[in-house]
N, C-alpha and C. Protein backbone atom coordinates (compact mmCIF):
# COMPACT_ATOMS: atom_id res chain seq x y z
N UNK A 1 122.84 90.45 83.59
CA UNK A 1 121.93 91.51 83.18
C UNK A 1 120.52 91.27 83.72
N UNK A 2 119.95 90.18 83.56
CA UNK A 2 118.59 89.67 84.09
C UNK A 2 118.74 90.48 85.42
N UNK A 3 119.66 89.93 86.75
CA UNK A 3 119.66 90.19 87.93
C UNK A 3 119.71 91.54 87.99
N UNK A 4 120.30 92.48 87.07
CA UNK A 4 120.08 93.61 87.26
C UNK A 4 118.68 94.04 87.62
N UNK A 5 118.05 93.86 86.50
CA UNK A 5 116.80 94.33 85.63
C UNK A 5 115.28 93.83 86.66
N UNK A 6 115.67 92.26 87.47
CA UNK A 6 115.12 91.96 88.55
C UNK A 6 115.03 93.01 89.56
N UNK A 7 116.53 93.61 89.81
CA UNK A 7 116.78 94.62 90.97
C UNK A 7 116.08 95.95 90.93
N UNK A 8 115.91 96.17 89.23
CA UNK A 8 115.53 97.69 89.33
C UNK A 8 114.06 97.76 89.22
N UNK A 9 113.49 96.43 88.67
CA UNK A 9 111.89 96.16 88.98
C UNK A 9 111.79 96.01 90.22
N UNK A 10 112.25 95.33 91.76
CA UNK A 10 112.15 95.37 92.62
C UNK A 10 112.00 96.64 93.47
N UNK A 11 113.45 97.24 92.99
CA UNK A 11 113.36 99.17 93.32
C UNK A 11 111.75 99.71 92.73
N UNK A 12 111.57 99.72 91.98
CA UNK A 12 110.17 100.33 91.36
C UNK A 12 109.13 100.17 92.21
N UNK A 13 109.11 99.20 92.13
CA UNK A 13 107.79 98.19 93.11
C UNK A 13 107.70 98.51 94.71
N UNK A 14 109.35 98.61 95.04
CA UNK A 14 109.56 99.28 96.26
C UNK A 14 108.99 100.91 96.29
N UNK A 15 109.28 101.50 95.21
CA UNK A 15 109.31 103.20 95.60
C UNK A 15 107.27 102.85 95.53
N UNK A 16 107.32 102.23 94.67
CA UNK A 16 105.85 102.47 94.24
C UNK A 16 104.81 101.84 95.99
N UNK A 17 105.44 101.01 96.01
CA UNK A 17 104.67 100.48 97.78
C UNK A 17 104.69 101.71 98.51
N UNK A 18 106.17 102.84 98.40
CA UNK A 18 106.05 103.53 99.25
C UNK A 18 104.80 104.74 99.14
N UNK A 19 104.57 104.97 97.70
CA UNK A 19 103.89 105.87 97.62
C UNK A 19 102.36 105.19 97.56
N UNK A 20 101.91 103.97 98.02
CA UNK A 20 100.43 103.71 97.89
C UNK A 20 100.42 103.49 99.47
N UNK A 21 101.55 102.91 100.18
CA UNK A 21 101.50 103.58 101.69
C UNK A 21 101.25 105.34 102.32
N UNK A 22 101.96 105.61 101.37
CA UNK A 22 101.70 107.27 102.20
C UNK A 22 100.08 107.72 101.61
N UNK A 23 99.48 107.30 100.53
CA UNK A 23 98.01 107.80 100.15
C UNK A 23 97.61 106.84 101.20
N UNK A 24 97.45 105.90 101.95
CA UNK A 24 96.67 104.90 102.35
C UNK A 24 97.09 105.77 103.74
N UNK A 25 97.99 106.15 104.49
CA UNK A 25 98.41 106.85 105.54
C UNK A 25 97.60 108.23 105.59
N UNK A 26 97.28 109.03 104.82
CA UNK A 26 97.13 110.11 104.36
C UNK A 26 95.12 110.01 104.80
N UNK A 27 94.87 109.10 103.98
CA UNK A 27 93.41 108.75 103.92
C UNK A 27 92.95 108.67 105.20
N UNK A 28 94.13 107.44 106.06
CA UNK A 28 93.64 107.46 107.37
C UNK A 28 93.23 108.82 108.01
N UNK A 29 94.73 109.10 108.22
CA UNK A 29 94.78 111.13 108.34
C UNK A 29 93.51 111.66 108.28
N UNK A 30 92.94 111.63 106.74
CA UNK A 30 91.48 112.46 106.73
C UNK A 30 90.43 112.05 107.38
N UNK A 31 90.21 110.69 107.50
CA UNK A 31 89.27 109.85 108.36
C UNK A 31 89.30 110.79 109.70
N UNK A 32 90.82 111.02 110.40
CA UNK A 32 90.28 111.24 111.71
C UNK A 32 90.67 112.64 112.13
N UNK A 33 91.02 113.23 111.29
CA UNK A 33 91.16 114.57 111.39
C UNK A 33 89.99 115.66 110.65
N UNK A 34 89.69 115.40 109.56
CA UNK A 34 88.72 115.96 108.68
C UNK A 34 87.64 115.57 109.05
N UNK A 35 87.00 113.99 108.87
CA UNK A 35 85.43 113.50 108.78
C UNK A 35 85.18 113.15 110.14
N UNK A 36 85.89 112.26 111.05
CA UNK A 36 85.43 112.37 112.66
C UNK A 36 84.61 113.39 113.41
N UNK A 37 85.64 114.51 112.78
CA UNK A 37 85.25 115.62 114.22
C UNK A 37 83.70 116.41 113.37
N UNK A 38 83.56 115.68 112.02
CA UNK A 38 82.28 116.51 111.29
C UNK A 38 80.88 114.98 111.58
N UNK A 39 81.37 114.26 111.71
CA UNK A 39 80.36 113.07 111.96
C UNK A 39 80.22 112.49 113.29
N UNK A 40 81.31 112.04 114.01
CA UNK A 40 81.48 111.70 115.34
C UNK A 40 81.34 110.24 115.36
N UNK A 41 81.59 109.16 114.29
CA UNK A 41 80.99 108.12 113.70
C UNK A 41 82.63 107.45 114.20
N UNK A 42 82.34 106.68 114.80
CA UNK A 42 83.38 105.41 115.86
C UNK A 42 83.86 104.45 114.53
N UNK A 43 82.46 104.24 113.63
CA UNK A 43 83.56 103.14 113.05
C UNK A 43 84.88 103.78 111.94
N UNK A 44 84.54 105.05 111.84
CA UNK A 44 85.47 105.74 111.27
C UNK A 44 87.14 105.15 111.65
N UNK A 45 87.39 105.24 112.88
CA UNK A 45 88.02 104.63 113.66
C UNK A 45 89.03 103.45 112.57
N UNK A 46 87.58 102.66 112.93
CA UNK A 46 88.33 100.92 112.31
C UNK A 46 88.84 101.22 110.59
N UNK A 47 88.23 102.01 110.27
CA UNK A 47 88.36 102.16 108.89
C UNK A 47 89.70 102.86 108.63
N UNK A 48 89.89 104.10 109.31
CA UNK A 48 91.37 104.46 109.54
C UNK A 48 92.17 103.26 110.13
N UNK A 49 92.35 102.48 110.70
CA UNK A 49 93.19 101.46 111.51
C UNK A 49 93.61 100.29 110.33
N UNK A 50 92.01 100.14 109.05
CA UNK A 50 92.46 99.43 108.30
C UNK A 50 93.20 99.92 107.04
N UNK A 51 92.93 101.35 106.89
CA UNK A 51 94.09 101.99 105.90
C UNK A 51 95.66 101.89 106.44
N UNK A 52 95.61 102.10 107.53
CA UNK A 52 97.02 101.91 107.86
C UNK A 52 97.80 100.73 107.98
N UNK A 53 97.07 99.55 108.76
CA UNK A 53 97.53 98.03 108.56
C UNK A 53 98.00 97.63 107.25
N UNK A 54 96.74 98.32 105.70
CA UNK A 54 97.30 97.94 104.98
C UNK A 54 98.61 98.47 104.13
N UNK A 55 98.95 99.84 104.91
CA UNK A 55 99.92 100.34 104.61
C UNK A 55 101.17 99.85 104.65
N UNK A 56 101.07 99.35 106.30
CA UNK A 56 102.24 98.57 106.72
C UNK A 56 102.83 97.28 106.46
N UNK A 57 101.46 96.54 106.21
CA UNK A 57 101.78 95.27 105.35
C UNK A 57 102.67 95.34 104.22
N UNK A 58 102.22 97.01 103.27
CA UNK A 58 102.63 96.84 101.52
C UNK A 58 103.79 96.88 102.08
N UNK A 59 104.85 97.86 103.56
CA UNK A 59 105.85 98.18 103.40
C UNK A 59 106.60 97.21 103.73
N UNK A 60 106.09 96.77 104.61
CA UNK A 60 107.40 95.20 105.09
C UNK A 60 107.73 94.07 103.72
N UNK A 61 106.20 94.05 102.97
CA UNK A 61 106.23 93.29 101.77
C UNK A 61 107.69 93.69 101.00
N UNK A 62 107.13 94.93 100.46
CA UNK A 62 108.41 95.56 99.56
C UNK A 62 109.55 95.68 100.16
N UNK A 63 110.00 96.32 101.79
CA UNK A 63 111.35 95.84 102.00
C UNK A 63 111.83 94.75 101.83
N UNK A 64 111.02 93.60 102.68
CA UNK A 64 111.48 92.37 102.65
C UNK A 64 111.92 91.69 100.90
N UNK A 65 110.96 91.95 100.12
CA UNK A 65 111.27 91.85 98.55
C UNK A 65 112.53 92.36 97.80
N UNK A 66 113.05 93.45 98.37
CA UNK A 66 114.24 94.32 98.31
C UNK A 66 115.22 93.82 98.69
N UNK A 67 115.00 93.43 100.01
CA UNK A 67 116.30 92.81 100.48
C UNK A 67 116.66 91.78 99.96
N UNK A 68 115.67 91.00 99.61
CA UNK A 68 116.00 89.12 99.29
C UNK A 68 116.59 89.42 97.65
N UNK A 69 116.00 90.40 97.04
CA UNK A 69 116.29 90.09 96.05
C UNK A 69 118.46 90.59 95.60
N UNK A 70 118.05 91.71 96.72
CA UNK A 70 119.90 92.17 96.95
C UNK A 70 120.89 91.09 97.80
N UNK A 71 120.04 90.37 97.79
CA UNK A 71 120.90 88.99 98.62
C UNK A 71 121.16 89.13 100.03
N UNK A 72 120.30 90.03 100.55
CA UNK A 72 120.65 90.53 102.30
C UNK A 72 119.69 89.82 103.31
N UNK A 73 118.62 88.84 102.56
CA UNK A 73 118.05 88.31 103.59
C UNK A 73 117.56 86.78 102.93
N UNK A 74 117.11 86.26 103.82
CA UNK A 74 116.82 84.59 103.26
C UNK A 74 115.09 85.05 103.64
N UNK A 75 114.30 84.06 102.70
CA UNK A 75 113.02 84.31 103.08
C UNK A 75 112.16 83.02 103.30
N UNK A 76 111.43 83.30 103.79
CA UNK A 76 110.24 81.35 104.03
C UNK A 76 108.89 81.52 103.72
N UNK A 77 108.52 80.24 103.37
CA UNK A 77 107.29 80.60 103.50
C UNK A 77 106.70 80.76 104.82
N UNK A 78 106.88 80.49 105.79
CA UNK A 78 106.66 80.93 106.85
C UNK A 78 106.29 82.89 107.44
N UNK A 79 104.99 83.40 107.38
CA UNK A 79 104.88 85.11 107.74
C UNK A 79 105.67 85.14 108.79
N UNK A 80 105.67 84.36 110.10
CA UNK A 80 106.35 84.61 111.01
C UNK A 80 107.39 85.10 111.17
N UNK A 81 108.34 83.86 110.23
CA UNK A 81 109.27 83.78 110.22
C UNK A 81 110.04 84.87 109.17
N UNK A 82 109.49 85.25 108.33
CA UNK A 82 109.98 86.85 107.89
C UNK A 82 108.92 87.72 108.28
N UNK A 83 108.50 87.97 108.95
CA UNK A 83 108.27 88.96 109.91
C UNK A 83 109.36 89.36 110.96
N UNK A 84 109.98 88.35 111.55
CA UNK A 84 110.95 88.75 112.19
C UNK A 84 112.15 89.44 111.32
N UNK A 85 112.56 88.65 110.46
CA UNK A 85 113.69 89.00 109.77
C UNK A 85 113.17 90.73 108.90
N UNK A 86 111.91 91.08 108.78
CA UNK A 86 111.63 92.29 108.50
C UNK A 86 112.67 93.42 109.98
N UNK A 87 111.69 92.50 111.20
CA UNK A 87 111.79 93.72 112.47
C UNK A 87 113.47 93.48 112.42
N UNK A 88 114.38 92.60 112.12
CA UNK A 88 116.04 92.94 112.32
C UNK A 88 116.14 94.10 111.41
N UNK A 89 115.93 93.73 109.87
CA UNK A 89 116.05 94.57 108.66
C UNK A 89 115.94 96.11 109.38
N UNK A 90 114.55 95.96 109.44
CA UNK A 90 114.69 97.57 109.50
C UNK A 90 115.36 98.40 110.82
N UNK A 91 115.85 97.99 111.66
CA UNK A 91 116.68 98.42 112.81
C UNK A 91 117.78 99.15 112.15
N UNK A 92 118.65 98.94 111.08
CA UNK A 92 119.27 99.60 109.86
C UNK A 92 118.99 100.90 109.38
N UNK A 93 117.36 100.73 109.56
CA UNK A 93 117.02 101.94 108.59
C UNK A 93 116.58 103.28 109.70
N UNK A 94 117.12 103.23 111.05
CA UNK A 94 116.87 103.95 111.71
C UNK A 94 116.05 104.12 113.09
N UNK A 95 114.96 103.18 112.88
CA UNK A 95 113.35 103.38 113.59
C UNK A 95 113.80 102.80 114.88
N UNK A 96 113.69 103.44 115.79
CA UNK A 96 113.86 102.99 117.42
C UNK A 96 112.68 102.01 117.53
N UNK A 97 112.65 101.62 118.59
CA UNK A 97 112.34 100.23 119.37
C UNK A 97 110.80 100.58 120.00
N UNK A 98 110.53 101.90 120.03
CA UNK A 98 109.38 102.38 120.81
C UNK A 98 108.55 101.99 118.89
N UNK A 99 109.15 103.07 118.01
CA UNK A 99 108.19 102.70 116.92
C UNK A 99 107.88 101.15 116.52
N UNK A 100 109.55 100.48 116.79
CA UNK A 100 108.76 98.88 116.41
C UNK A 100 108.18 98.17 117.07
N UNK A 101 107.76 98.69 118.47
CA UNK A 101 107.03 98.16 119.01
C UNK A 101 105.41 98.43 118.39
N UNK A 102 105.24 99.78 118.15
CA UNK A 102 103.94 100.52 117.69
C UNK A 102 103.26 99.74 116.18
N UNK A 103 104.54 99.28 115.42
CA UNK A 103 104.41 98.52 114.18
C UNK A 103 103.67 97.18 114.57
N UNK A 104 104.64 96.68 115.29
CA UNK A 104 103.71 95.05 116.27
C UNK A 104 102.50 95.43 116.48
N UNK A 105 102.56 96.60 117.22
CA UNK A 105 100.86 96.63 117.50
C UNK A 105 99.41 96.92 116.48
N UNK A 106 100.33 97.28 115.44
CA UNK A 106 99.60 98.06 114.02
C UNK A 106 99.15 96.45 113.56
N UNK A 107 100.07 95.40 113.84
CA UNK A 107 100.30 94.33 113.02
C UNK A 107 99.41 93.33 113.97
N UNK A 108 99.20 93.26 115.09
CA UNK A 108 98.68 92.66 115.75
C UNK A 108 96.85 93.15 115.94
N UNK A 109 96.51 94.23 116.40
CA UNK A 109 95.19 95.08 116.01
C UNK A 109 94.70 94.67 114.78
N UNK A 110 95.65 94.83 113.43
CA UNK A 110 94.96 94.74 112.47
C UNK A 110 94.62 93.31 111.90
N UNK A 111 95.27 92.54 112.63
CA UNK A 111 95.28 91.23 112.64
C UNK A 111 93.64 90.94 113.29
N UNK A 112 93.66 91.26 114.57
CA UNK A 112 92.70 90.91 115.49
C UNK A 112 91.39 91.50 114.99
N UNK A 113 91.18 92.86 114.32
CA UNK A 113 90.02 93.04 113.22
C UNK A 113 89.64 91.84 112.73
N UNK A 114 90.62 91.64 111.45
CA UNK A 114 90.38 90.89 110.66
C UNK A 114 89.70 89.57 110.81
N UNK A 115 90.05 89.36 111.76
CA UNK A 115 89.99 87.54 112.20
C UNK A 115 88.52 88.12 112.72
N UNK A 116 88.13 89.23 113.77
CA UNK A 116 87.13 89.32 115.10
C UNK A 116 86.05 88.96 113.95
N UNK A 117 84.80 88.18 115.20
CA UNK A 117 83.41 88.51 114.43
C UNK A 117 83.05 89.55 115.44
N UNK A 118 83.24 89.89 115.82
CA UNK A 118 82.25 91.26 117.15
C UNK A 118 83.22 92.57 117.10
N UNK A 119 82.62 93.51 116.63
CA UNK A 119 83.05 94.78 116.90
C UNK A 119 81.56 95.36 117.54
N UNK A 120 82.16 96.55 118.05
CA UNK A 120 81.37 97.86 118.81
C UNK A 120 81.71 99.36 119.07
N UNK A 121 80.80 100.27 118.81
CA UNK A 121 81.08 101.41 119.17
C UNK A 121 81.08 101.54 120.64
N UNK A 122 81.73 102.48 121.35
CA UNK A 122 81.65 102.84 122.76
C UNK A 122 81.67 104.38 122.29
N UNK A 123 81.57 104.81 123.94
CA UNK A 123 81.33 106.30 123.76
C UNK A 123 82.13 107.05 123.30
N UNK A 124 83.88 106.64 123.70
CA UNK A 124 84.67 107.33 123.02
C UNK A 124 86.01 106.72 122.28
N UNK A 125 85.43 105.60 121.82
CA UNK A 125 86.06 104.37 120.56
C UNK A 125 85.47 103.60 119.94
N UNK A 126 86.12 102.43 119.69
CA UNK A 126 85.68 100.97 118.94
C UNK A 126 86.18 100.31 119.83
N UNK A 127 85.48 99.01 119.79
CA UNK A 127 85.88 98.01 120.26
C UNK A 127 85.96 96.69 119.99
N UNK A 128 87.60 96.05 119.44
CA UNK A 128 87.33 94.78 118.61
C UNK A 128 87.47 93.47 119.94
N UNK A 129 86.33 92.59 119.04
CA UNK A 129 86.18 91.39 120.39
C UNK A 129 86.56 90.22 119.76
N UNK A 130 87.48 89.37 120.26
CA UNK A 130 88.97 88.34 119.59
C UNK A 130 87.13 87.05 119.53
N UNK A 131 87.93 86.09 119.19
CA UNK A 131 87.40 84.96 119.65
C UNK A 131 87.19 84.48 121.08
N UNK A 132 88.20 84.58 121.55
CA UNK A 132 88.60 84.48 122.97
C UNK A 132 87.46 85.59 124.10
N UNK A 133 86.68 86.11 123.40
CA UNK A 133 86.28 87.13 124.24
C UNK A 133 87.54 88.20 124.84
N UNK A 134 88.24 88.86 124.39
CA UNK A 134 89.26 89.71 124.47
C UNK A 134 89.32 90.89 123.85
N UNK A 135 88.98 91.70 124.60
CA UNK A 135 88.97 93.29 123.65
C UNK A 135 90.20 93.82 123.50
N UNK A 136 90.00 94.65 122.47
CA UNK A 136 91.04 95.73 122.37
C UNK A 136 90.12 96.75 122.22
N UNK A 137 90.62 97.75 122.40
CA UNK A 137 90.01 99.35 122.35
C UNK A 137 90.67 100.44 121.60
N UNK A 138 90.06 100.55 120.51
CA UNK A 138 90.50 101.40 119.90
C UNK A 138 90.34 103.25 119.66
N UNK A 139 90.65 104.13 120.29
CA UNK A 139 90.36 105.46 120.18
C UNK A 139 91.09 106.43 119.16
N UNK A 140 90.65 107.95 119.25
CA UNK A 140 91.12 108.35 118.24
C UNK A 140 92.80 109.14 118.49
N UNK A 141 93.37 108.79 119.56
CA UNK A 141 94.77 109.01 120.02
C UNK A 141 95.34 108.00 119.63
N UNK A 142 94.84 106.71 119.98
CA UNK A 142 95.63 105.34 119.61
C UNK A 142 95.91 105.69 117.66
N UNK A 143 94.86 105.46 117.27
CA UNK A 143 94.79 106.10 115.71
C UNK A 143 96.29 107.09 115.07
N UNK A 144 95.59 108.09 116.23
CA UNK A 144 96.98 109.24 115.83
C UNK A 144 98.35 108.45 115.79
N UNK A 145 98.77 107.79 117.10
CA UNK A 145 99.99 107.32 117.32
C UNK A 145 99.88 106.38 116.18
N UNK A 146 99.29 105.27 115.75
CA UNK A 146 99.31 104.81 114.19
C UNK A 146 99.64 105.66 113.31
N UNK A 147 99.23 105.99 113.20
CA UNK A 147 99.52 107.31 111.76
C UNK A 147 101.24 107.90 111.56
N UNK A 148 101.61 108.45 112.85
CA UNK A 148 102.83 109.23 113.47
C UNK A 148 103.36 107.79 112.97
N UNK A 149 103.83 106.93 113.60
CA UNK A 149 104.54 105.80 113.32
C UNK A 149 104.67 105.14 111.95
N UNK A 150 103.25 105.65 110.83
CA UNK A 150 103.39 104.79 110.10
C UNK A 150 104.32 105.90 108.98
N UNK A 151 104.23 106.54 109.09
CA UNK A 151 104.78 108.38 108.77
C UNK A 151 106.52 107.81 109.17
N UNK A 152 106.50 107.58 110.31
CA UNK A 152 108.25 107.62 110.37
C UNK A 152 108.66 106.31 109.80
N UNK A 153 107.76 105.13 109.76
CA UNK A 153 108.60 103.97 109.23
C UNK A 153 108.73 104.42 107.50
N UNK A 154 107.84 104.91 107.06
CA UNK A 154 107.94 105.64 105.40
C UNK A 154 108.97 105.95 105.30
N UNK A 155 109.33 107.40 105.91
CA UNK A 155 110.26 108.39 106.39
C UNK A 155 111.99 107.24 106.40
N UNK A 156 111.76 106.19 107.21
CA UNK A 156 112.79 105.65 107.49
C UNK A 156 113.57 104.82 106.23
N UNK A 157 112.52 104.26 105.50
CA UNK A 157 112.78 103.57 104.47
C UNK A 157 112.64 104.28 103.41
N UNK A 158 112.29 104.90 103.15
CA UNK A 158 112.97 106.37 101.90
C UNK A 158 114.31 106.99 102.26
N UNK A 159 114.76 107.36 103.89
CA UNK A 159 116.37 107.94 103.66
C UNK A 159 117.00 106.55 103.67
N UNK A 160 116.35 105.32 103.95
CA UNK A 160 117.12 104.06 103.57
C UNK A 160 118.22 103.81 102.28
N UNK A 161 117.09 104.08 101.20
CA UNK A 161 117.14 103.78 100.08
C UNK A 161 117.44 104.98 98.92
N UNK A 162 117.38 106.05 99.60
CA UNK A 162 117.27 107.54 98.76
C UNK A 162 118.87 107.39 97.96
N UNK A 163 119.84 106.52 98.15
CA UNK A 163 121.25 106.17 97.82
C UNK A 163 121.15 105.66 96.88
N UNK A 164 119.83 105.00 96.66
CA UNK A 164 120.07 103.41 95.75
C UNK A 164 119.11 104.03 94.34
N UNK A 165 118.17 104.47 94.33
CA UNK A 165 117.75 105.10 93.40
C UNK A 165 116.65 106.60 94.17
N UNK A 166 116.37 107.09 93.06
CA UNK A 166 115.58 108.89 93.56
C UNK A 166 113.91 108.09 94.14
N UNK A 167 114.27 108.49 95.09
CA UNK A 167 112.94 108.38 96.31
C UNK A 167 112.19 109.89 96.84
């Protein structure tokens, strides 16, 4: 009974990740669809890039939590190392290889924020600067394709699970 009751708190926690991902997706959305084109303000940009990173984080969290707890995956302390076992997982739930590539990059960008001390506006982006002296460039198409992607991995892991309880 416990293991049940584990499972259906896990489900919860899962539906509930999904729905503080899609407001955190959504927000981005308004960032660069609504307030951009009324301000023209670049760091808008990073700020959408970090609603969505943290979107994607909650979702791999909660799959990966889902699975381990249904006995379908082993986990480490190691991020790496379930990070990968996330990108097998969700190959299951539908998402082609172009989106998990787009996820890496959601995961890697938002990584490279985090860590950068140097950002910059340019004329028609941001620009985060690694340690290494290494940019990335961020515009408001790159953004879009974030968004679109983070929209179908949602999408993917709701008809995942829509079996297991109402999603």
């Amino acid at each position: 009974m416990n293991g049940q009751i584990n499972r259906i708190s896990v489900g919860q926690r899962l539906l509930e990740g999904l729905f503080e991902a899609e407001k955190m997706r959504m927000s981005a959305e308004q960032y660069i669809k609504v307030i951009m084109p009324l301000s023209d303000e670049k760091k808008l940009l990073v700020r959408a890039l970090e609603r969505i990173y943290s979107g994607v984080v909650l979702i791999i969290n909660r799959v990966l939590q889902y699975e381990y707890v249904n006995g379908r995956v082993k986990l480490s302390k190691d991020k790496e190392d379930n990070l990968r076992v996330f990108f097998k997982v969700v190959r299951k739930y539908g998402l082609n290889e172009e989106d998990l590539a787009k996820v890496r990059e959601i995961l890697f960008i938002g990584r490279k924020h985090r860590e950068s001390g140097m950002e910059f506006s340019r004329r028609n982006g941001f620009v985060v600067l690694d340690d290494d002296l290494k940019h990335y460039h961020l515009n408001e198409n790159k953004i879009k394709e974030f968004i679109i992607v983070e929209k179908r991995l949602i999408n993917c892991v709701k008809r995942a699970f829509r079996g297991s309880f109402s999603v």
